[in-house]
C-alpha atoms as a PDB file:
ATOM      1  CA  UNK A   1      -2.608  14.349   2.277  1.00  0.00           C
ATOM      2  CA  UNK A   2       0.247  15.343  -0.012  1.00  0.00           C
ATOM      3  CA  UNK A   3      -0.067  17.786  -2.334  1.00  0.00           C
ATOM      4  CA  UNK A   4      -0.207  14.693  -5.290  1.00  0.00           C
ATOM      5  CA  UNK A   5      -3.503  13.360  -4.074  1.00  0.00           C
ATOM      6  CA  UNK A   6      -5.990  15.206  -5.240  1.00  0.00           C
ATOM      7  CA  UNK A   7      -7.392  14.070  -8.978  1.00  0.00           C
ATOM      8  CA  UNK A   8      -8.685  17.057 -10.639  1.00  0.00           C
ATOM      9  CA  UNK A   9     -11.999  16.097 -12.377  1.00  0.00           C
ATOM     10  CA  UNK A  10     -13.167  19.014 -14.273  1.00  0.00           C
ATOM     11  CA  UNK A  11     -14.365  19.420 -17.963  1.00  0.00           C
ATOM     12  CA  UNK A  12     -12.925  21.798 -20.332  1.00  0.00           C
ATOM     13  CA  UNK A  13     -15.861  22.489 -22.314  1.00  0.00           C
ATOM     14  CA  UNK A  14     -14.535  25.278 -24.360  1.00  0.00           C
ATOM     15  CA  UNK A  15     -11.676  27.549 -24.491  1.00  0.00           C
ATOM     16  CA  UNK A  16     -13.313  31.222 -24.183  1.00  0.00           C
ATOM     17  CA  UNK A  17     -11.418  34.544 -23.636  1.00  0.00           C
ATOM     18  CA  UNK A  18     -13.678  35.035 -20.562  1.00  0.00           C
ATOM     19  CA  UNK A  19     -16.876  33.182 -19.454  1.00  0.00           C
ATOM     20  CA  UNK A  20     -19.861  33.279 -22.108  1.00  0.00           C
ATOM     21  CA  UNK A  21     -23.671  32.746 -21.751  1.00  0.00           C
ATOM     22  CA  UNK A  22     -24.241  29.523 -23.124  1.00  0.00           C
ATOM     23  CA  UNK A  23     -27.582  30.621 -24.780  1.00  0.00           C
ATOM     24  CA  UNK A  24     -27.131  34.114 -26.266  1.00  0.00           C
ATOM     25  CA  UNK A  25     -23.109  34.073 -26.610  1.00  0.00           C
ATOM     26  CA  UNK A  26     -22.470  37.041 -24.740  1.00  0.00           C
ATOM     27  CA  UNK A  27     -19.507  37.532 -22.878  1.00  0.00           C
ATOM     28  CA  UNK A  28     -18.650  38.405 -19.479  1.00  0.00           C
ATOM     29  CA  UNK A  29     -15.509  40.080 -17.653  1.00  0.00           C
ATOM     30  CA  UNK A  30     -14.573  38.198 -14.598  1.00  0.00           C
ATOM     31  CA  UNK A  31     -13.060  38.000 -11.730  1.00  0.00           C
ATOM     32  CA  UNK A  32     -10.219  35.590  -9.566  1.00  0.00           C
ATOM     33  CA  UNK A  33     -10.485  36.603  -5.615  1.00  0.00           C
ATOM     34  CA  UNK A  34      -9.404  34.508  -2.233  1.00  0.00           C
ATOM     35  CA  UNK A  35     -12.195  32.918  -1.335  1.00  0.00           C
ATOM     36  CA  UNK A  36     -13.649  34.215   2.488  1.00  0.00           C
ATOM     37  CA  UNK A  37     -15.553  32.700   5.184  1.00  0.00           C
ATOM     38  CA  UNK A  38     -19.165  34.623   3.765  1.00  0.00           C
ATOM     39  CA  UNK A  39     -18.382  32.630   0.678  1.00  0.00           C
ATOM     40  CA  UNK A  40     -18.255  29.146   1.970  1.00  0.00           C
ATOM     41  CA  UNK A  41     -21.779  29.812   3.076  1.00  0.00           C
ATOM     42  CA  UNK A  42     -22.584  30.122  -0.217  1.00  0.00           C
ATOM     43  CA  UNK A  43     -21.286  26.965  -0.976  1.00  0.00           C
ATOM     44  CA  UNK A  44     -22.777  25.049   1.872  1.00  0.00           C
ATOM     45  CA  UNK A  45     -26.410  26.273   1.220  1.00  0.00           C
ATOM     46  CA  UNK A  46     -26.440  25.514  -2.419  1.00  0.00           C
ATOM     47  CA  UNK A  47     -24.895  21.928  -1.303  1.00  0.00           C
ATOM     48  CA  UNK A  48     -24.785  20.744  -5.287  1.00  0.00           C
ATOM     49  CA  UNK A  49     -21.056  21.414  -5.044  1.00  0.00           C
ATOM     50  CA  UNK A  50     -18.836  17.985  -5.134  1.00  0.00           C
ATOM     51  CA  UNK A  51     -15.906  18.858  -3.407  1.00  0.00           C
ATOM     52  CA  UNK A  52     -15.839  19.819   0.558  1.00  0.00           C
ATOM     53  CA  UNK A  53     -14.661  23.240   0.226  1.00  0.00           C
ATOM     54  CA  UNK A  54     -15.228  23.863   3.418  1.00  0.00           C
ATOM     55  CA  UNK A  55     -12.302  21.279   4.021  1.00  0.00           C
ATOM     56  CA  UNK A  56      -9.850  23.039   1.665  1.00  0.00           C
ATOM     57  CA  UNK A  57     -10.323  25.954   2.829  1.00  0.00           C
ATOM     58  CA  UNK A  58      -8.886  25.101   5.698  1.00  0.00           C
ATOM     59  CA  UNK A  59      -5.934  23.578   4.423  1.00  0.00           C
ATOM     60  CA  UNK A  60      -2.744  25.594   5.154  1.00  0.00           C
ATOM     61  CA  UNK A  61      -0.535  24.727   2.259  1.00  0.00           C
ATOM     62  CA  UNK A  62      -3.090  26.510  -0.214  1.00  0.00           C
ATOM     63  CA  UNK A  63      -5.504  28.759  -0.975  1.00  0.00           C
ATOM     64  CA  UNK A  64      -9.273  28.618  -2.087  1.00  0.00           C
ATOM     65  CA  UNK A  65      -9.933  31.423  -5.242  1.00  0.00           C
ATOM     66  CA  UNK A  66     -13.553  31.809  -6.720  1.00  0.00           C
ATOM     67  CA  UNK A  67     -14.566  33.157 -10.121  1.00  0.00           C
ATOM     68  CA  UNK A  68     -16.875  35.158 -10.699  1.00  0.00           C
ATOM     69  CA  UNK A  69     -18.509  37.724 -13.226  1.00  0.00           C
ATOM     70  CA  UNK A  70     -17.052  41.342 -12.918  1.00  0.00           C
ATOM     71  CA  UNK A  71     -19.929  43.785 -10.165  1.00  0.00           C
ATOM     72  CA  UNK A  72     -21.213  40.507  -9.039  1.00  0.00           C
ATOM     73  CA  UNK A  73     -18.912  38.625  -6.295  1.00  0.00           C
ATOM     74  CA  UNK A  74     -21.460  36.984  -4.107  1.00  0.00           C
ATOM     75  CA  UNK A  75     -22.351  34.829  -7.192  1.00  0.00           C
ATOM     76  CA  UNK A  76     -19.978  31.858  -7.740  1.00  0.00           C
ATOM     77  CA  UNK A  77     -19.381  30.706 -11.032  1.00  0.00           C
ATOM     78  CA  UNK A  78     -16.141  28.350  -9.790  1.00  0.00           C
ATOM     79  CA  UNK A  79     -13.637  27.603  -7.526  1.00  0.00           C
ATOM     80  CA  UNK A  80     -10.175  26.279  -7.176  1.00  0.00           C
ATOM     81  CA  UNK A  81      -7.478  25.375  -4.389  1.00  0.00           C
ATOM     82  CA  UNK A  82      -3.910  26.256  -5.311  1.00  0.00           C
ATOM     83  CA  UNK A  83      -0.587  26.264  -3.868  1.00  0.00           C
ATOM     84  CA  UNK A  84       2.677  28.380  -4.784  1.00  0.00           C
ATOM     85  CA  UNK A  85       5.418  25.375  -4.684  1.00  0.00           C
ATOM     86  CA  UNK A  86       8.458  27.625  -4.880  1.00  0.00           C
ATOM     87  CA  UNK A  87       9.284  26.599  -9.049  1.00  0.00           C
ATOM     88  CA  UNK A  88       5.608  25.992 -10.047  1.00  0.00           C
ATOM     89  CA  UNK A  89       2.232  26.323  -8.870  1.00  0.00           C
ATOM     90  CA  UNK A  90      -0.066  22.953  -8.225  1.00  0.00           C
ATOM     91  CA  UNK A  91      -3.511  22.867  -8.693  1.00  0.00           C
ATOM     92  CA  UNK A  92      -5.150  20.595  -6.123  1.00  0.00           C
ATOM     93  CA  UNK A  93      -9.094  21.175  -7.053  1.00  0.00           C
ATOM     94  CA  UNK A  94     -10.552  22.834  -9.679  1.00  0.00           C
ATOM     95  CA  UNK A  95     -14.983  22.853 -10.107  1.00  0.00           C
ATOM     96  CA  UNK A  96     -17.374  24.942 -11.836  1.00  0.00           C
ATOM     97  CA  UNK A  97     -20.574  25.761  -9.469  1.00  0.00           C
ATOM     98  CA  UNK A  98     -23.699  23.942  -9.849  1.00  0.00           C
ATOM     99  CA  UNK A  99     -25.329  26.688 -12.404  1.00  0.00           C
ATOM    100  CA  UNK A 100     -22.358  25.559 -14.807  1.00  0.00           C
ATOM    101  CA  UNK A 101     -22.849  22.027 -14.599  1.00  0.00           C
ATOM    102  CA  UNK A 102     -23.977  19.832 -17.778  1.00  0.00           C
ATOM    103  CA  UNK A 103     -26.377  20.341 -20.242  1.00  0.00           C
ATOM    104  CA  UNK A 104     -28.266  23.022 -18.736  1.00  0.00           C
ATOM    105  CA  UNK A 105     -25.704  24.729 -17.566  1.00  0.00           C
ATOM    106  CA  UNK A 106     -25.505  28.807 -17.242  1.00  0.00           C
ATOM    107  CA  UNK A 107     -22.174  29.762 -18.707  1.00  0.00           C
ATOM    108  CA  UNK A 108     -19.216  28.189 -20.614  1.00  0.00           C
ATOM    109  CA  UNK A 109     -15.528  28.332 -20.638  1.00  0.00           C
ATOM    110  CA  UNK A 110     -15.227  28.217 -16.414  1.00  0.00           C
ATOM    111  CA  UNK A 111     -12.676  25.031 -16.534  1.00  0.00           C
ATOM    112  CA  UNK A 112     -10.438  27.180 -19.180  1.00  0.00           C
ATOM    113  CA  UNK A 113     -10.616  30.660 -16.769  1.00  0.00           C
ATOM    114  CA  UNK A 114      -9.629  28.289 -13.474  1.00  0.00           C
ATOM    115  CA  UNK A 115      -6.645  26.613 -15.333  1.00  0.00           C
ATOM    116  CA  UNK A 116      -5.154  29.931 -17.111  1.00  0.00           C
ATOM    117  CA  UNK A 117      -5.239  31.946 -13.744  1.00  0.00           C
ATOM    118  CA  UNK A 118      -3.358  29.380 -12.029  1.00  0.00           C
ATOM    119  CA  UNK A 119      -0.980  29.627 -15.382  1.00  0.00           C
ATOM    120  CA  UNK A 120      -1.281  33.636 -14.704  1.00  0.00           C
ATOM    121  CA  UNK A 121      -0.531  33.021 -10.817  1.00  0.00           C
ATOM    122  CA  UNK A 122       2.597  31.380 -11.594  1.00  0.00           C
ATOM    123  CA  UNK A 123       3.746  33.424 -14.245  1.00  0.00           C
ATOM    124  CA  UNK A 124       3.709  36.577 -12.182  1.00  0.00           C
ATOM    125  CA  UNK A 125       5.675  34.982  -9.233  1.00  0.00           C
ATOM    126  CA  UNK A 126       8.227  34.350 -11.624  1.00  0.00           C
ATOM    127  CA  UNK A 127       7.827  30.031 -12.565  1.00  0.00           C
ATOM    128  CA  UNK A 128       6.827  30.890 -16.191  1.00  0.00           C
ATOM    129  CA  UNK A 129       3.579  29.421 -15.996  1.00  0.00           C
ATOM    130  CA  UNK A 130       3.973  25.808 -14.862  1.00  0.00           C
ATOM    131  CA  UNK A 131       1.421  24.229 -13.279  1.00  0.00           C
ATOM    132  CA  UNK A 132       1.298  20.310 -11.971  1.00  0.00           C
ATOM    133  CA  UNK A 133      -1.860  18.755 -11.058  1.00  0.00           C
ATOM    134  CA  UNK A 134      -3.202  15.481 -10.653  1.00  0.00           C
ATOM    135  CA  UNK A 135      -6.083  14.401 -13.325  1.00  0.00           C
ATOM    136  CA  UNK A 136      -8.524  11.849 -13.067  1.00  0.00           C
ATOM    137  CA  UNK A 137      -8.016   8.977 -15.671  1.00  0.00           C
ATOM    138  CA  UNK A 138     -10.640   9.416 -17.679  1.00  0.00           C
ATOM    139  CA  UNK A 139      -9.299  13.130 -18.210  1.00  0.00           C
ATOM    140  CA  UNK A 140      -5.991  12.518 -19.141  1.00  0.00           C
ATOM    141  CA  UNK A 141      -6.126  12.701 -22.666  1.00  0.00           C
ATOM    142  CA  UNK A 142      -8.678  15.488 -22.498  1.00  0.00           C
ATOM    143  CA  UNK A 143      -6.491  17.735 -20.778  1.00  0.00           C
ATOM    144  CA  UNK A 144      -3.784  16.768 -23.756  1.00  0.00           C
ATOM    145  CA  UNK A 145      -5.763  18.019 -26.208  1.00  0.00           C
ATOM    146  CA  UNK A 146      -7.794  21.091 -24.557  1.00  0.00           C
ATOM    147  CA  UNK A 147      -5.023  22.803 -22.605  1.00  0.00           C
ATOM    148  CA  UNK A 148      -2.039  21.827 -23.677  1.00  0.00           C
ATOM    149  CA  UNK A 149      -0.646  19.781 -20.376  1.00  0.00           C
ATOM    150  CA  UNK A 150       1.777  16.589 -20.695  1.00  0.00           C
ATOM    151  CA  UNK A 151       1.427  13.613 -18.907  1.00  0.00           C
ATOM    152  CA  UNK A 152       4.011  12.274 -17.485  1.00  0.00           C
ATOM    153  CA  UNK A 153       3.033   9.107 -15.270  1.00  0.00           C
ATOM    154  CA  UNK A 154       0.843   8.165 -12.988  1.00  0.00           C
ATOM    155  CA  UNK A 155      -1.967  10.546 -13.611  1.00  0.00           C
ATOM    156  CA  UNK A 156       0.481  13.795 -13.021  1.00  0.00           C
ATOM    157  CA  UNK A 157       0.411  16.101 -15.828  1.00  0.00           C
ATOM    158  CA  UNK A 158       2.208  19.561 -15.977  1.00  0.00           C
ATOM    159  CA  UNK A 159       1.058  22.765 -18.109  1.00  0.00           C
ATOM    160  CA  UNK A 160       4.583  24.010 -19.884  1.00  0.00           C
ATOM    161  CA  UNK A 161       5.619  27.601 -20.355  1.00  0.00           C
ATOM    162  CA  UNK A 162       4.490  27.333 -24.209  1.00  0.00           C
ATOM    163  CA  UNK A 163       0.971  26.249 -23.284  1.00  0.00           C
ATOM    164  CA  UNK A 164       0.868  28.415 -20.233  1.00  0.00           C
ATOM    165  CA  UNK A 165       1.145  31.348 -22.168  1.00  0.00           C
ATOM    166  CA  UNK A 166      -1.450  30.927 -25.172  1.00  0.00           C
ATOM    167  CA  UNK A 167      -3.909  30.116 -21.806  1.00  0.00           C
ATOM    168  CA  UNK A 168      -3.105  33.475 -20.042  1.00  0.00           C
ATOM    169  CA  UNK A 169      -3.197  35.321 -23.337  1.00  0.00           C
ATOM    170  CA  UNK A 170      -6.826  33.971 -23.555  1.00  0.00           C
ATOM    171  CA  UNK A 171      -8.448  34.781 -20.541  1.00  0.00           C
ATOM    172  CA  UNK A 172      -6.211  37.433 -19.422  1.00  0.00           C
ATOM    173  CA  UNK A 173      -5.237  40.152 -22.461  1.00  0.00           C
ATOM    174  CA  UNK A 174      -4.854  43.156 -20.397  1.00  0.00           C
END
């Protein structure tokens, strides 16, 4: 599958500067690593996740990264595929875990922490931030107004140097 078939189908529920409790507000410091083979365990006994990560991980053109809150890496709080295209990054899959998902969910501001490292990843090898991906249609307009990114045609959208940067600056003020 090319690297345009994926539809990224993840909500942006709020633009944090980390992840934050969803009850009591409080913040956490997180964490982006490569995902390993222990974690895709994880993912496979919890089985609430949508995507076959087990699949992407074994993709060759990318790599699998999971989030998670700073002195606690065996708990997931997302994960994303990505893959270095030379002058930009793309973004093939993007999901928060099961403890982040709808009303009930743990923690807020997962989507936003996903999308800016992928920003942050392509920044520091030197593309200036852009990022393509793929969104589902229903998203397209809510990935206009939450992050920034500009459509342009058939579901593609790309994250621009401008938006790139107020992202990384968010998440990632070190």
């Amino acid at each position: 599958m090319g690297h345009w078939g994926y539809h990224v189908n993840i909500v942006i529920d709020e633009l944090t500067n980390s992840i934050r409790d969803k009850i009591n507000g409080k913040s956490f410091n997180t964490e982006m690593t490569e995902v390993i083979t222990a974690d895709l365990q994880e993912v496979k006994k919890k089985n609430k996740w949508h995507f076959n990560w087990k699949s992407e991980f074994k993709q060759i053109d990318r790599k699998v990264y999971k989030l998670t809150i700073a002195g606690q890496p065996n708990i997931l709080q997302g994960l994303m595929s990505i893959s270095d295209m030379g002058s930009y990054f793309y973004l093939h899959l993007a999901e928060t875990a099961p403890i982040n998902f709808g009303h009930n969910k743990l923690h807020e501001g997962v989507g936003g922490n996903l999308f800016a490292y992928c920003c942050k990843r392509s920044w520091d090898s030197g593309n200036e931030g852009f990022v393509a991906f793929k969104a589902k249609t229903q998203l397209v307009k809510h990935y206009e107004e939450t992050l920034g990114a500009v459509h342009i045609g058939n579901l593609n959208m790309i994250i621009y140097p401008k938006q790139a940067l107020i992202l990384i600056n968010k998440y990632f003020n070190e």
